[in-house]
N, C-alpha and C. Protein backbone atom coordinates (compact mmCIF):
# COMPACT_ATOMS: atom_id res chain seq x y z
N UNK A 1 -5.36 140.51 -64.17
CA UNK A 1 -4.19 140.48 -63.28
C UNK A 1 -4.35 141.58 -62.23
N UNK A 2 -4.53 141.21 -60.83
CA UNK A 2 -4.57 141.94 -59.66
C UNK A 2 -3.48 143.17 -60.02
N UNK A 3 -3.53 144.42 -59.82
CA UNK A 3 -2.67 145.60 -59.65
C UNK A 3 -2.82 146.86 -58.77
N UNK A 4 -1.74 147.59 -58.26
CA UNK A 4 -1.94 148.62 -57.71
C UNK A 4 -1.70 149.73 -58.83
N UNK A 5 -2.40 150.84 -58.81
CA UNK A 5 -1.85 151.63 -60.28
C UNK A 5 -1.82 152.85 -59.73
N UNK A 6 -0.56 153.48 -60.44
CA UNK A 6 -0.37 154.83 -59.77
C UNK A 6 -0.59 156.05 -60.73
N UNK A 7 -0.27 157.48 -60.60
CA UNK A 7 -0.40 158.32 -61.46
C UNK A 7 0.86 158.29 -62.43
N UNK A 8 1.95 157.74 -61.78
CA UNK A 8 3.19 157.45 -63.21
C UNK A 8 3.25 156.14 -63.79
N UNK A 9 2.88 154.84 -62.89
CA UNK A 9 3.29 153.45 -63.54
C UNK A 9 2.77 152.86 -62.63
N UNK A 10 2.37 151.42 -62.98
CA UNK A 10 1.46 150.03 -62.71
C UNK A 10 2.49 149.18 -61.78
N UNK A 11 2.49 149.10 -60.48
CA UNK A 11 3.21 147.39 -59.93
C UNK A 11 2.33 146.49 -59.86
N UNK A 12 2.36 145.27 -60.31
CA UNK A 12 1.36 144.19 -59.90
C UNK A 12 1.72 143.61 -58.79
N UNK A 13 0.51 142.84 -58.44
CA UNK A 13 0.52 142.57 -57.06
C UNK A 13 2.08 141.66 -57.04
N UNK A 14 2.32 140.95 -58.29
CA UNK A 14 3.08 139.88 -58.06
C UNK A 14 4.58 140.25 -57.95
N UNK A 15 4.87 141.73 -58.55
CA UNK A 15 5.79 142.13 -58.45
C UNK A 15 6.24 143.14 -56.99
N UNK A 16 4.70 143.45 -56.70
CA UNK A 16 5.53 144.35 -55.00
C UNK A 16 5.74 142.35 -53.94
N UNK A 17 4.58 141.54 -54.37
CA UNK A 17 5.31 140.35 -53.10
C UNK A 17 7.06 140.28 -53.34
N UNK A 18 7.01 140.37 -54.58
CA UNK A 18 8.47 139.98 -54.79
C UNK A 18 9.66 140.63 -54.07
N UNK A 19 9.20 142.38 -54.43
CA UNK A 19 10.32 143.17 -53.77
C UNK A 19 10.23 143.27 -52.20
N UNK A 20 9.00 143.02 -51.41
CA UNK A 20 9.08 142.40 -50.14
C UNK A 20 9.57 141.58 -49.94
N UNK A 21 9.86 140.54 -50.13
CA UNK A 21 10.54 139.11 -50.37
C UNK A 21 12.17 139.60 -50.70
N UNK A 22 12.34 140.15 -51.58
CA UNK A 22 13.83 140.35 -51.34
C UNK A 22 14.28 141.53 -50.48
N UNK A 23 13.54 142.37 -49.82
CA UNK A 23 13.81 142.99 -48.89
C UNK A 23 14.01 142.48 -47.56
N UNK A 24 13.02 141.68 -47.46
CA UNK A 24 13.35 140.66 -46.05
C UNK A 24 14.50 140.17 -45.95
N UNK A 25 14.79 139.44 -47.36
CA UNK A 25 16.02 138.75 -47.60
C UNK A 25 17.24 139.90 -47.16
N UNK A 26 17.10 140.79 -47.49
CA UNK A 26 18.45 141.74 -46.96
C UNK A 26 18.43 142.32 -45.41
N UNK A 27 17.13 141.86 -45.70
CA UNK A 27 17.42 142.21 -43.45
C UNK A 27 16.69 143.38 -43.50
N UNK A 28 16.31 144.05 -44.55
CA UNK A 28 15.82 145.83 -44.48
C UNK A 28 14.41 145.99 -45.02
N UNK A 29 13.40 146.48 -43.90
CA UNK A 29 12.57 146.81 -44.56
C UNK A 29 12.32 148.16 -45.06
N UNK A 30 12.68 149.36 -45.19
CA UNK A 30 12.69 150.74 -44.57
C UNK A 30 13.41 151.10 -46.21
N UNK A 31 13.83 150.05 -47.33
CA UNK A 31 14.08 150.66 -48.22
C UNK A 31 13.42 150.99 -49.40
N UNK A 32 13.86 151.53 -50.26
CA UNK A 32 12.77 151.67 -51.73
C UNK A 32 13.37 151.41 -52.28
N UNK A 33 12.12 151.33 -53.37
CA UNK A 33 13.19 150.38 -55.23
C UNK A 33 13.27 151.69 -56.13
N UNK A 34 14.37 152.13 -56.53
CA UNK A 34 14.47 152.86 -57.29
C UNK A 34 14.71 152.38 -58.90
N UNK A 35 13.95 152.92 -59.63
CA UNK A 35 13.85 152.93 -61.28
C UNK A 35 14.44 153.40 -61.75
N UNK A 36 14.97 153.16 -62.77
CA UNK A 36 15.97 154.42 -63.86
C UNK A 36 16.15 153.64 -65.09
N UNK A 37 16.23 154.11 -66.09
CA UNK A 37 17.00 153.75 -67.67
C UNK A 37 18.36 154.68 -67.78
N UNK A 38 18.80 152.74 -68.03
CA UNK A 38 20.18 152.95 -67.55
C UNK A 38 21.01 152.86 -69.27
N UNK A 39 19.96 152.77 -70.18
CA UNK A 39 20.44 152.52 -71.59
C UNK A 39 19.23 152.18 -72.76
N UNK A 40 19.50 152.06 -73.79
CA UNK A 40 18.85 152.14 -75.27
C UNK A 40 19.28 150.57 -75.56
N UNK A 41 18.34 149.90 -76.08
CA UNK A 41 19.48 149.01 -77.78
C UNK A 41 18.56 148.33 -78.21
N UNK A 42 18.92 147.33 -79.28
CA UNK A 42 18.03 146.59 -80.22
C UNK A 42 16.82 146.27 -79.30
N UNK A 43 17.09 145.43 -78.08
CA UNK A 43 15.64 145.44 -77.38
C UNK A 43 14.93 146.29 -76.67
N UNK A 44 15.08 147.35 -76.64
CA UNK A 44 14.27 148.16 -76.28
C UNK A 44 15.21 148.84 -75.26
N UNK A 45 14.52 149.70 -73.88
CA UNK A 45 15.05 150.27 -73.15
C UNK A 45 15.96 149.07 -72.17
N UNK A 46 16.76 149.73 -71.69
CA UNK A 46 17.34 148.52 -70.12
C UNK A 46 17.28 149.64 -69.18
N UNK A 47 16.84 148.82 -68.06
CA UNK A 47 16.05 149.39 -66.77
C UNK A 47 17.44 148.77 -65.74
N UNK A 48 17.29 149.90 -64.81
CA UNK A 48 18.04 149.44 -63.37
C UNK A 48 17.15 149.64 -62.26
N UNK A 49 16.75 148.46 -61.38
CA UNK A 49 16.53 148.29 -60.32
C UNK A 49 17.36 147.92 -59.57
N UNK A 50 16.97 149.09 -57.92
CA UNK A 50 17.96 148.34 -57.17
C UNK A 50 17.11 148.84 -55.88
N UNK A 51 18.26 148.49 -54.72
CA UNK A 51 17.52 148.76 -53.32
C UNK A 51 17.80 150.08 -53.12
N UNK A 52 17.83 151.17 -52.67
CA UNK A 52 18.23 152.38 -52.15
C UNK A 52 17.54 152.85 -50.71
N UNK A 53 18.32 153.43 -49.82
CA UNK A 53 17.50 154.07 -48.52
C UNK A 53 16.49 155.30 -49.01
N UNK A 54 15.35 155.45 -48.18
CA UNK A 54 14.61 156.19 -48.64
C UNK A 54 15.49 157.40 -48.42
N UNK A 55 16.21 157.83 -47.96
CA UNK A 55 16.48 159.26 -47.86
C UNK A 55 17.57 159.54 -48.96
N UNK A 56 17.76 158.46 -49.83
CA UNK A 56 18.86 158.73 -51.30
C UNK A 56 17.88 159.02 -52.21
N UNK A 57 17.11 159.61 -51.81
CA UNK A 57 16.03 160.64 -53.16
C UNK A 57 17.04 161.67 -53.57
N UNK A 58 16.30 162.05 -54.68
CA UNK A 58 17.51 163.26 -55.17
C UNK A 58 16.28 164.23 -55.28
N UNK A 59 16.66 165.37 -55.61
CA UNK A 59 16.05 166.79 -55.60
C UNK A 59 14.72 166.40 -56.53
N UNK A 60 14.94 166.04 -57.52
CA UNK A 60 14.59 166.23 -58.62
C UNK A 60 13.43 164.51 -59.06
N UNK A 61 14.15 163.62 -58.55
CA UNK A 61 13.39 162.39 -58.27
C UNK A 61 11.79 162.26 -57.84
N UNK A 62 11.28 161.72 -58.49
CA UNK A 62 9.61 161.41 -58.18
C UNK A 62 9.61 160.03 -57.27
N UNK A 63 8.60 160.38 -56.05
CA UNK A 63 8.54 159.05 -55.26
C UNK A 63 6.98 158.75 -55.20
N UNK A 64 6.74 157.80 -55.81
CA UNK A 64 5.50 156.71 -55.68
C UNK A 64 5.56 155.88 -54.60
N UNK A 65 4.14 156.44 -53.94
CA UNK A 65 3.87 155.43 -53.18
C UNK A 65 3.26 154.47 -53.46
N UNK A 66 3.50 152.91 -53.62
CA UNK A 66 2.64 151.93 -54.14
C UNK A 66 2.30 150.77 -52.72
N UNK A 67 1.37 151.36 -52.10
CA UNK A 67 0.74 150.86 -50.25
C UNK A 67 2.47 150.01 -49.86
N UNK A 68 2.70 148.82 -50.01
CA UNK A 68 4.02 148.80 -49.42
C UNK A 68 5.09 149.03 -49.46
N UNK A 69 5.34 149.32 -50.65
CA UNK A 69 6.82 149.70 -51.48
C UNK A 69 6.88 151.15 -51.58
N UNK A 70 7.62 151.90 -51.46
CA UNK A 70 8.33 152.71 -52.29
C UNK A 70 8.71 153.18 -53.63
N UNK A 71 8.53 153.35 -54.49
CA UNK A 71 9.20 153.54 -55.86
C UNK A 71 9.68 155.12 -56.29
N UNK A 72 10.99 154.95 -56.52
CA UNK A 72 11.55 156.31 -56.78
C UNK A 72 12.02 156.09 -57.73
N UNK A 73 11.43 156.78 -58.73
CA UNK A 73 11.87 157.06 -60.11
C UNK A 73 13.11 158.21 -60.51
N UNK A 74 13.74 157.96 -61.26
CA UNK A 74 14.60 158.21 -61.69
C UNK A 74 14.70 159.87 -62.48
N UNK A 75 14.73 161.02 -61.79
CA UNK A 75 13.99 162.13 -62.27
C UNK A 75 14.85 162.39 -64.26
N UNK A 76 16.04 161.67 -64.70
CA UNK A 76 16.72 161.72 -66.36
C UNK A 76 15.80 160.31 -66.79
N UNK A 77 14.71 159.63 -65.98
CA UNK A 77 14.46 158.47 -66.83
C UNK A 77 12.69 159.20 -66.89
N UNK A 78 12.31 159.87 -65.72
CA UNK A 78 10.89 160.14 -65.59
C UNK A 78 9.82 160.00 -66.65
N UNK A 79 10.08 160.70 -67.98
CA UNK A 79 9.47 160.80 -69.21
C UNK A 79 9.45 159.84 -69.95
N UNK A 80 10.44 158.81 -69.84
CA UNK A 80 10.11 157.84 -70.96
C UNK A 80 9.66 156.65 -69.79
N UNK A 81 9.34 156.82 -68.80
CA UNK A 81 8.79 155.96 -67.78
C UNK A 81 7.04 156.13 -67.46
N UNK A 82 7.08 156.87 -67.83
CA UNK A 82 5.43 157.37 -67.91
C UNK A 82 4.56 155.85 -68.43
N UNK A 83 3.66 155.66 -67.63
CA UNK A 83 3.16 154.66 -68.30
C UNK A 83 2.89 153.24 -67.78
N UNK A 84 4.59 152.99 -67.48
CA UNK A 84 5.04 152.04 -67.50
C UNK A 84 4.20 150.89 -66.43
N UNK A 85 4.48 149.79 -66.76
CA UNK A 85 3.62 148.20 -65.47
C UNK A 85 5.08 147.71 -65.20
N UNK A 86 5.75 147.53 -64.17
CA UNK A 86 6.64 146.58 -63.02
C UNK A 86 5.85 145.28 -62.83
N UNK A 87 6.51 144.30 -63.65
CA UNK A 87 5.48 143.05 -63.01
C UNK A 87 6.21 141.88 -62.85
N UNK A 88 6.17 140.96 -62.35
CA UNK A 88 6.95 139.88 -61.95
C UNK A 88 6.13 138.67 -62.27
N UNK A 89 7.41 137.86 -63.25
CA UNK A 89 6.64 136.42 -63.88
C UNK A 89 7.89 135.12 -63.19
N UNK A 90 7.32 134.58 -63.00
CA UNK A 90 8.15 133.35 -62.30
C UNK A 90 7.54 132.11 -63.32
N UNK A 91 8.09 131.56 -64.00
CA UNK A 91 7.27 130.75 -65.16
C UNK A 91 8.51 129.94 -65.25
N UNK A 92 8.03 128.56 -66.65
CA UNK A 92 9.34 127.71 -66.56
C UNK A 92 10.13 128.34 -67.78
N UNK A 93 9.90 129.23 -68.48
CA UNK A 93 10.71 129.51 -69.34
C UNK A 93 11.30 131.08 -69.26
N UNK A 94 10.24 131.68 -68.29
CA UNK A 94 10.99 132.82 -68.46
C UNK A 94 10.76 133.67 -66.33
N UNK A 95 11.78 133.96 -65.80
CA UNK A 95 11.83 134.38 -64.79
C UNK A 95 12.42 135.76 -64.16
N UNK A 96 11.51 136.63 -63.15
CA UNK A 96 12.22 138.11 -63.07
C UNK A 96 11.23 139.30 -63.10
N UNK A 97 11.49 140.88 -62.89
CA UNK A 97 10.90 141.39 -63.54
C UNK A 97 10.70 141.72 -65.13
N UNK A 98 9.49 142.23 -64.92
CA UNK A 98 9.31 142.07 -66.55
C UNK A 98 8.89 143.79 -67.02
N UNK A 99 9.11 144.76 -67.14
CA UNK A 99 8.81 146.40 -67.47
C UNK A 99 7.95 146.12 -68.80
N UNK A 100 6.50 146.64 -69.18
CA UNK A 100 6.13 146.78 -69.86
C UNK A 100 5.63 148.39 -70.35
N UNK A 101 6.98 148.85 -71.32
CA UNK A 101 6.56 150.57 -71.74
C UNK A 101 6.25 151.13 -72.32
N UNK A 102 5.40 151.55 -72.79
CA UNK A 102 4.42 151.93 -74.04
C UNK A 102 5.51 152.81 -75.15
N UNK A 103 5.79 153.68 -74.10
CA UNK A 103 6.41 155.02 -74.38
C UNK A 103 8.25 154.81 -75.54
N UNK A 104 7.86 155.52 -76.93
CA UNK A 104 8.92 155.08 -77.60
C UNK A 104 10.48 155.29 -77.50
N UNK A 105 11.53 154.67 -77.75
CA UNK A 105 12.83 154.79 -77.77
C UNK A 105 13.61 155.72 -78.04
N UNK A 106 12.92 156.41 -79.24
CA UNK A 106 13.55 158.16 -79.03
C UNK A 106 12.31 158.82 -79.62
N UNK A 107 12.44 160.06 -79.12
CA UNK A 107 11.69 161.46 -79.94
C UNK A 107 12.31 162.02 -80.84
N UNK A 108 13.84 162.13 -80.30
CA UNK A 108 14.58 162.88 -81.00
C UNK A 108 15.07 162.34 -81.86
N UNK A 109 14.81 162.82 -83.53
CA UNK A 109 15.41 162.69 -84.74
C UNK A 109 16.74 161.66 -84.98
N UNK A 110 17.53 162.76 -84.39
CA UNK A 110 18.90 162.42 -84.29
C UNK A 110 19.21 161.16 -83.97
N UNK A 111 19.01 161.53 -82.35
CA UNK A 111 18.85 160.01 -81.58
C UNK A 111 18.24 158.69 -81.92
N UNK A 112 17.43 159.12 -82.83
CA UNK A 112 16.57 157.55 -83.34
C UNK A 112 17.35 157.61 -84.46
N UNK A 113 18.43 158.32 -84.99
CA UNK A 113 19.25 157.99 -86.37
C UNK A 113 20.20 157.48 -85.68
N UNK A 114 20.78 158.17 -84.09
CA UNK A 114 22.35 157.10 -83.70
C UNK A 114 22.01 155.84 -83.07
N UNK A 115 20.95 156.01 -83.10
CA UNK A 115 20.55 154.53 -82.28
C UNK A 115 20.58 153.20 -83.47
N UNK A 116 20.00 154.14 -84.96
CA UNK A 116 19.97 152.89 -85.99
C UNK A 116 21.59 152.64 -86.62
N UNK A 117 22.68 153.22 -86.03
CA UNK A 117 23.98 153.31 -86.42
C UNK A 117 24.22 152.20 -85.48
N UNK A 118 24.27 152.10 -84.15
CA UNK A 118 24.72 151.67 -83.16
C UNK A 118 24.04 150.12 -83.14
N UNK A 119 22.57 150.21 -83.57
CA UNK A 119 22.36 148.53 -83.77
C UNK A 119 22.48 147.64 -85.26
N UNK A 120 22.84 148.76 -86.00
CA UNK A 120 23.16 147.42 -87.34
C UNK A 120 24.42 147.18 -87.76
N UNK A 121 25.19 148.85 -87.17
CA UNK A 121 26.61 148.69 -87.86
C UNK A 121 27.54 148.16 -86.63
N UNK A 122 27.58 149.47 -85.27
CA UNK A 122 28.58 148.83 -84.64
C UNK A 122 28.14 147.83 -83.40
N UNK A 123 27.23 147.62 -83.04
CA UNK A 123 27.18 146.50 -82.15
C UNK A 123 27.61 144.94 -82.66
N UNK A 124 27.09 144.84 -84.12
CA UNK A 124 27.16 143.37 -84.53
C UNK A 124 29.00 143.71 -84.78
N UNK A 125 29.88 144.85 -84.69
CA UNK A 125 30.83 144.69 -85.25
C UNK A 125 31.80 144.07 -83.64
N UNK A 126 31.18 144.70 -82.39
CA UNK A 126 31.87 145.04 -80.85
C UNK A 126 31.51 143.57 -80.47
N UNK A 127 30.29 142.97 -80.59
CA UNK A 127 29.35 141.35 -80.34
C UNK A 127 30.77 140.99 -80.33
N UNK A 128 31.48 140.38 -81.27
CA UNK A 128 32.80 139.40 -82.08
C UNK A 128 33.79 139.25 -80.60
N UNK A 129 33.95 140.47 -79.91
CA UNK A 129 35.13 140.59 -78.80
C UNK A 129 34.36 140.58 -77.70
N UNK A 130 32.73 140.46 -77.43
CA UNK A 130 32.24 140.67 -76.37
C UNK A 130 31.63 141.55 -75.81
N UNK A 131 31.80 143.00 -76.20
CA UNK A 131 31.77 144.03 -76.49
C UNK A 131 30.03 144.39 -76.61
N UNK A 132 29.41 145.22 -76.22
CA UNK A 132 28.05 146.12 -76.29
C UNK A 132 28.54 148.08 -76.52
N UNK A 133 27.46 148.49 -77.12
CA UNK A 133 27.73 149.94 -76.82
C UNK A 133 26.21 150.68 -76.79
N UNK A 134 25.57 151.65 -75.79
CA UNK A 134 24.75 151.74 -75.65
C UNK A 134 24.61 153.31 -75.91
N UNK A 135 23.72 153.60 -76.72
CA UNK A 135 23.22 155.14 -76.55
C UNK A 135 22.60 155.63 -75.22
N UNK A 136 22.92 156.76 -74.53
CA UNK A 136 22.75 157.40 -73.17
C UNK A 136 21.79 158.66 -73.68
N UNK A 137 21.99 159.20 -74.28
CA UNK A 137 21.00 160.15 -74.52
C UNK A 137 22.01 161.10 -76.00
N UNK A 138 21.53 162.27 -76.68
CA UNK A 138 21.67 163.29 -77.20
C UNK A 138 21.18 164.41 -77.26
N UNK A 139 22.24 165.18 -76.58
CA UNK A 139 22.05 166.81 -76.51
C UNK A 139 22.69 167.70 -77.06
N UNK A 140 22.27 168.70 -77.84
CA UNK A 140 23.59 169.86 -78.26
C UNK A 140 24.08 169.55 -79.27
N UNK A 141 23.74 168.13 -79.74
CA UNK A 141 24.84 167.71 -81.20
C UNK A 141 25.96 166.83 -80.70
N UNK A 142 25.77 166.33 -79.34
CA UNK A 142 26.64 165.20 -78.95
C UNK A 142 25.71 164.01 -78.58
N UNK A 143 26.29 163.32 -78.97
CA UNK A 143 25.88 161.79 -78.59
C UNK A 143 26.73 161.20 -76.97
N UNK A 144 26.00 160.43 -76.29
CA UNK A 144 26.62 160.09 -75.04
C UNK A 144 26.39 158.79 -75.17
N UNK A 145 27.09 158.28 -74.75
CA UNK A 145 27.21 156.42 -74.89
C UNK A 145 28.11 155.90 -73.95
N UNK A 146 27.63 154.50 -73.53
CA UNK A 146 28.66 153.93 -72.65
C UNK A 146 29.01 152.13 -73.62
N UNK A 147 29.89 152.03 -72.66
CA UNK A 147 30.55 150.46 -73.42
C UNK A 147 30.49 149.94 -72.58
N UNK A 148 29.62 148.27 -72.79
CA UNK A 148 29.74 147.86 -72.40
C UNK A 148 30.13 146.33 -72.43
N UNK A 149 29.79 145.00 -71.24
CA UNK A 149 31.04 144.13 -71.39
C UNK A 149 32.62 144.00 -72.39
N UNK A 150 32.48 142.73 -72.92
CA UNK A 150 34.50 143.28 -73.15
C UNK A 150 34.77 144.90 -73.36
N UNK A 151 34.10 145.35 -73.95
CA UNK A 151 34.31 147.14 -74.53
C UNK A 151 34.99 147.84 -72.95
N UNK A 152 34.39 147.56 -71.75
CA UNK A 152 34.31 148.36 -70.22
C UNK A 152 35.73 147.69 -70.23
N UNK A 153 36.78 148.48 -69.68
CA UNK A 153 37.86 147.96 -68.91
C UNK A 153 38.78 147.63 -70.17
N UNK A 154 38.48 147.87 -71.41
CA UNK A 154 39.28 146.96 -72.37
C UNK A 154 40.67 148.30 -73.23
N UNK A 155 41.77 147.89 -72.79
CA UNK A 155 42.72 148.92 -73.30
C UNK A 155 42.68 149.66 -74.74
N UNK A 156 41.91 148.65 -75.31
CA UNK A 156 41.49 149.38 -77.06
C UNK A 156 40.74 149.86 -77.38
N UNK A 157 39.59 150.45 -76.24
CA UNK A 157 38.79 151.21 -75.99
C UNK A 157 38.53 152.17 -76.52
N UNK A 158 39.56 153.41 -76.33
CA UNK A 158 39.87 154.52 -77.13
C UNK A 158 39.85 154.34 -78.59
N UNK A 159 40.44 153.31 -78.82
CA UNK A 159 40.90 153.26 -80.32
C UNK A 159 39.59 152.78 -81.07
N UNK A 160 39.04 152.18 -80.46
CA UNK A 160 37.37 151.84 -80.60
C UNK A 160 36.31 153.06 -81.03
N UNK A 161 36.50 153.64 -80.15
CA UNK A 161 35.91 154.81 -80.15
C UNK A 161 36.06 155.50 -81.04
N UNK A 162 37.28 156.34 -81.89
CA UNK A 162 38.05 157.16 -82.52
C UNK A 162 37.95 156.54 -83.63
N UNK A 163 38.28 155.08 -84.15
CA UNK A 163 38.62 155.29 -85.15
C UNK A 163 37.24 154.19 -85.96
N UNK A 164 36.31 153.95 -84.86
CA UNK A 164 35.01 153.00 -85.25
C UNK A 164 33.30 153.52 -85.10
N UNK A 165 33.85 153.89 -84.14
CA UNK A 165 32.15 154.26 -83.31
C UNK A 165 31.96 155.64 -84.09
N UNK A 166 33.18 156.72 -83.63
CA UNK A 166 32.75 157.99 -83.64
C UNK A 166 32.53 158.29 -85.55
N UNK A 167 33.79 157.32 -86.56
CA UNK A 167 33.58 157.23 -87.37
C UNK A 167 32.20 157.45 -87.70
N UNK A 168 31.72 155.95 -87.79
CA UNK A 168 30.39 155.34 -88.20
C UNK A 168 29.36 156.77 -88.13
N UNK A 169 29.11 157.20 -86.80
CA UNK A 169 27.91 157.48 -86.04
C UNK A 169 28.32 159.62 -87.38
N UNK A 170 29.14 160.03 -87.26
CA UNK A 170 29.62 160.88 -87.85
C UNK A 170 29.19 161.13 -89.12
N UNK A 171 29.49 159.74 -89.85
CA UNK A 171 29.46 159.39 -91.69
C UNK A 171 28.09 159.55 -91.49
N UNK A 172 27.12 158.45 -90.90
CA UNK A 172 25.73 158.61 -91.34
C UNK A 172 24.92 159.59 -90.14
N UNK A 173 25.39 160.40 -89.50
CA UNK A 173 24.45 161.49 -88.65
C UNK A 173 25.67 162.31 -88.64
N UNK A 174 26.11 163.05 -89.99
CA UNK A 174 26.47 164.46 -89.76
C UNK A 174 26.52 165.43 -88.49
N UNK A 175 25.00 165.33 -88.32
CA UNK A 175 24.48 166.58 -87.31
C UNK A 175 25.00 166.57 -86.34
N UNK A 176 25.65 165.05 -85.61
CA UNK A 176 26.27 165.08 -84.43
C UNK A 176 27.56 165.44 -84.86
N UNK A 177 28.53 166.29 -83.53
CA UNK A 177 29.60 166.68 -83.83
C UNK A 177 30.79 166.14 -82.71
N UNK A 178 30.41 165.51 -81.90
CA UNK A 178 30.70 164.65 -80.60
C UNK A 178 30.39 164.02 -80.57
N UNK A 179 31.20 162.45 -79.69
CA UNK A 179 30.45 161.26 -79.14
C UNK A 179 31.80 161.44 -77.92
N UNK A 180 30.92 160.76 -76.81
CA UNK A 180 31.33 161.45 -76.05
C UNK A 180 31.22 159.52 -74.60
N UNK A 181 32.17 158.86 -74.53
CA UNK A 181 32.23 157.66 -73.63
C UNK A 181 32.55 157.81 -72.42
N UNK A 182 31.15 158.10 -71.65
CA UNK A 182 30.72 157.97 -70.21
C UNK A 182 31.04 156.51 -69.18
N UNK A 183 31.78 155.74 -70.44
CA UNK A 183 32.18 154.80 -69.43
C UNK A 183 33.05 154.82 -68.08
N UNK A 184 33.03 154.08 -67.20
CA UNK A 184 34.29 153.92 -65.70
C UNK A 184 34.90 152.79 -66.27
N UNK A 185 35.85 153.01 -67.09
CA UNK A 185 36.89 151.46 -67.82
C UNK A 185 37.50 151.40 -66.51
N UNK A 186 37.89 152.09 -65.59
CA UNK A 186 38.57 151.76 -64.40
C UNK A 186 37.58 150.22 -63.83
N UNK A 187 36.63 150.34 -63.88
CA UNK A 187 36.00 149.22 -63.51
C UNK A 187 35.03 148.44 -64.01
N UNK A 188 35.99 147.96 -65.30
CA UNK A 188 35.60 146.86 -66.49
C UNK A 188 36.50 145.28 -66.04
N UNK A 189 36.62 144.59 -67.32
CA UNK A 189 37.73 143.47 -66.81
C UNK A 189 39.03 143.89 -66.42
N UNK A 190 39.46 144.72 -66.97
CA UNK A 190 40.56 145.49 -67.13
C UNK A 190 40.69 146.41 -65.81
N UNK A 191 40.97 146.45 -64.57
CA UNK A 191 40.91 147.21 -63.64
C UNK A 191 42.01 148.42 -63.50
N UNK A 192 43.59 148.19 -64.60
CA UNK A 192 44.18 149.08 -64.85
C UNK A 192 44.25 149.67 -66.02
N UNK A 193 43.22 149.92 -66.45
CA UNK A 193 43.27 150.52 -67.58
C UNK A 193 43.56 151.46 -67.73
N UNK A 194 44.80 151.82 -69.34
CA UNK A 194 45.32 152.91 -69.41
C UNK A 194 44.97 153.65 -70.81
N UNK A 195 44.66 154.54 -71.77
CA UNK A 195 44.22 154.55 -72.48
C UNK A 195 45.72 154.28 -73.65
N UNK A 196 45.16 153.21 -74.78
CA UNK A 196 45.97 152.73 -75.61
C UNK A 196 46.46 153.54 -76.59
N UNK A 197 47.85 153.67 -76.58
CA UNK A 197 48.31 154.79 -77.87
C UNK A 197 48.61 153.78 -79.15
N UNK A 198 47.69 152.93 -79.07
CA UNK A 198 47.57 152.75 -80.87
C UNK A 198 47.15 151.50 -80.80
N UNK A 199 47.26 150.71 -82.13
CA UNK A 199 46.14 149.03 -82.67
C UNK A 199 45.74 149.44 -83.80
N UNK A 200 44.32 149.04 -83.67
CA UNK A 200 43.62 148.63 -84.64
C UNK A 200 41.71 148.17 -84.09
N UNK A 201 40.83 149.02 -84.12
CA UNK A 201 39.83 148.97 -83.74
C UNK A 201 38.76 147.55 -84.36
N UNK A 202 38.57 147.03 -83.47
CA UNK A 202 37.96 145.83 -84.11
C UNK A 202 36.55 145.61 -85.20
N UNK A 203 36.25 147.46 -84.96
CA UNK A 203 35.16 148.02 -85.75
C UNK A 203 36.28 148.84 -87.26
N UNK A 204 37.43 148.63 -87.37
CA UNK A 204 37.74 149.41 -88.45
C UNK A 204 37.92 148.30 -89.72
């Protein structure tokens, strides 16, 4: 398979035609694709691509040049991006980019213990209402996580949290002493969301 390869990660040829192709489509050529891990879960990492102007680099951000594209990596995703191939499959069963990353899901102890909380106990419990919840990282003895579909925007949110998640993740990883929901419920289904003074958590 034809590729350009860089000192952080692999685009194939088939994946920079692509992001030319949807750059045209927006009228802009002058932008870059920026990378980031935007979350953890049963399948592996989830990646965000998007368009960004080249001058929305951040301090701290790595920029690859790959001859036509741009790629600015994500300077909180950099390390577990190491490695990585960007490649694009257009097939009849499966279509899109496709990230292939060597590099494992956690280092940290902890984190590979809240991560095995979060995919056996409470995701299959949040699935039922629609509901996802994703590990963001752990530092300090806190866990960071966001919610997502029904969970984002959903008034029982809190009560989710408190009396299910933080439970769970607590009982079997002691060590953490926080969990801590980085979600914007302001802009879930729920666009007025207020936090709920009471229920019944669909994880209790």
């Amino acid at each position: 398979m034809p590729y350009k390869e860089e000192a952080m990660l692999t685009i194939t040829d088939a994946a920079t035609k692509k992001v030319l192709a949807l750059m045209e489509a927006e009228g802009q050529k002058d932008l870059a694709l920026r990378l980031a891990i935007s979350g953890r879960g049963p399948g592996g990492f989830k990646y965000e691509l998007q368009f960004v102007g080249q001058d929305e680099k951040g301090a701290e951000d790595t920029v690859i040049d790959a001859g036509d594209i741009q790629v600015i990596v994500d300077a909180d995703s950099a390390q577990d991006l190491k490695g990585v191939t960007v490649d694009f499959v257009d097939g009849m069963y499966e279509s899109g980019f496709k990230i292939d990353n060597p590099n494992p899901l956690w280092t940290d102890a902890k984190a590979q213990a809240v991560q095995e909380v979060i995919d056996s106990r409470i995701n299959p419990g949040v699935a039922a209402h629609g509901g996802q919840v994703s590990l963001l990282d752990v530092k300090d003895d806190i866990a960071y996580i966001a919610l997502g579909g029904g969970c984002q925007g959903c008034g029982m949110a809190d009560v989710t949290l408190k009396q299910g998640i933080e439970v769970m993740i607590k009982e079997s990883v002691p060590e953490i002493r926080q969990i801590i929901d980085t979600t914007d419920h302001a802009s879930g289904n729920n666009p007025f969301y207020q936090p709920s003074k009471g229920g019944q958590s669909p994880l209790a």
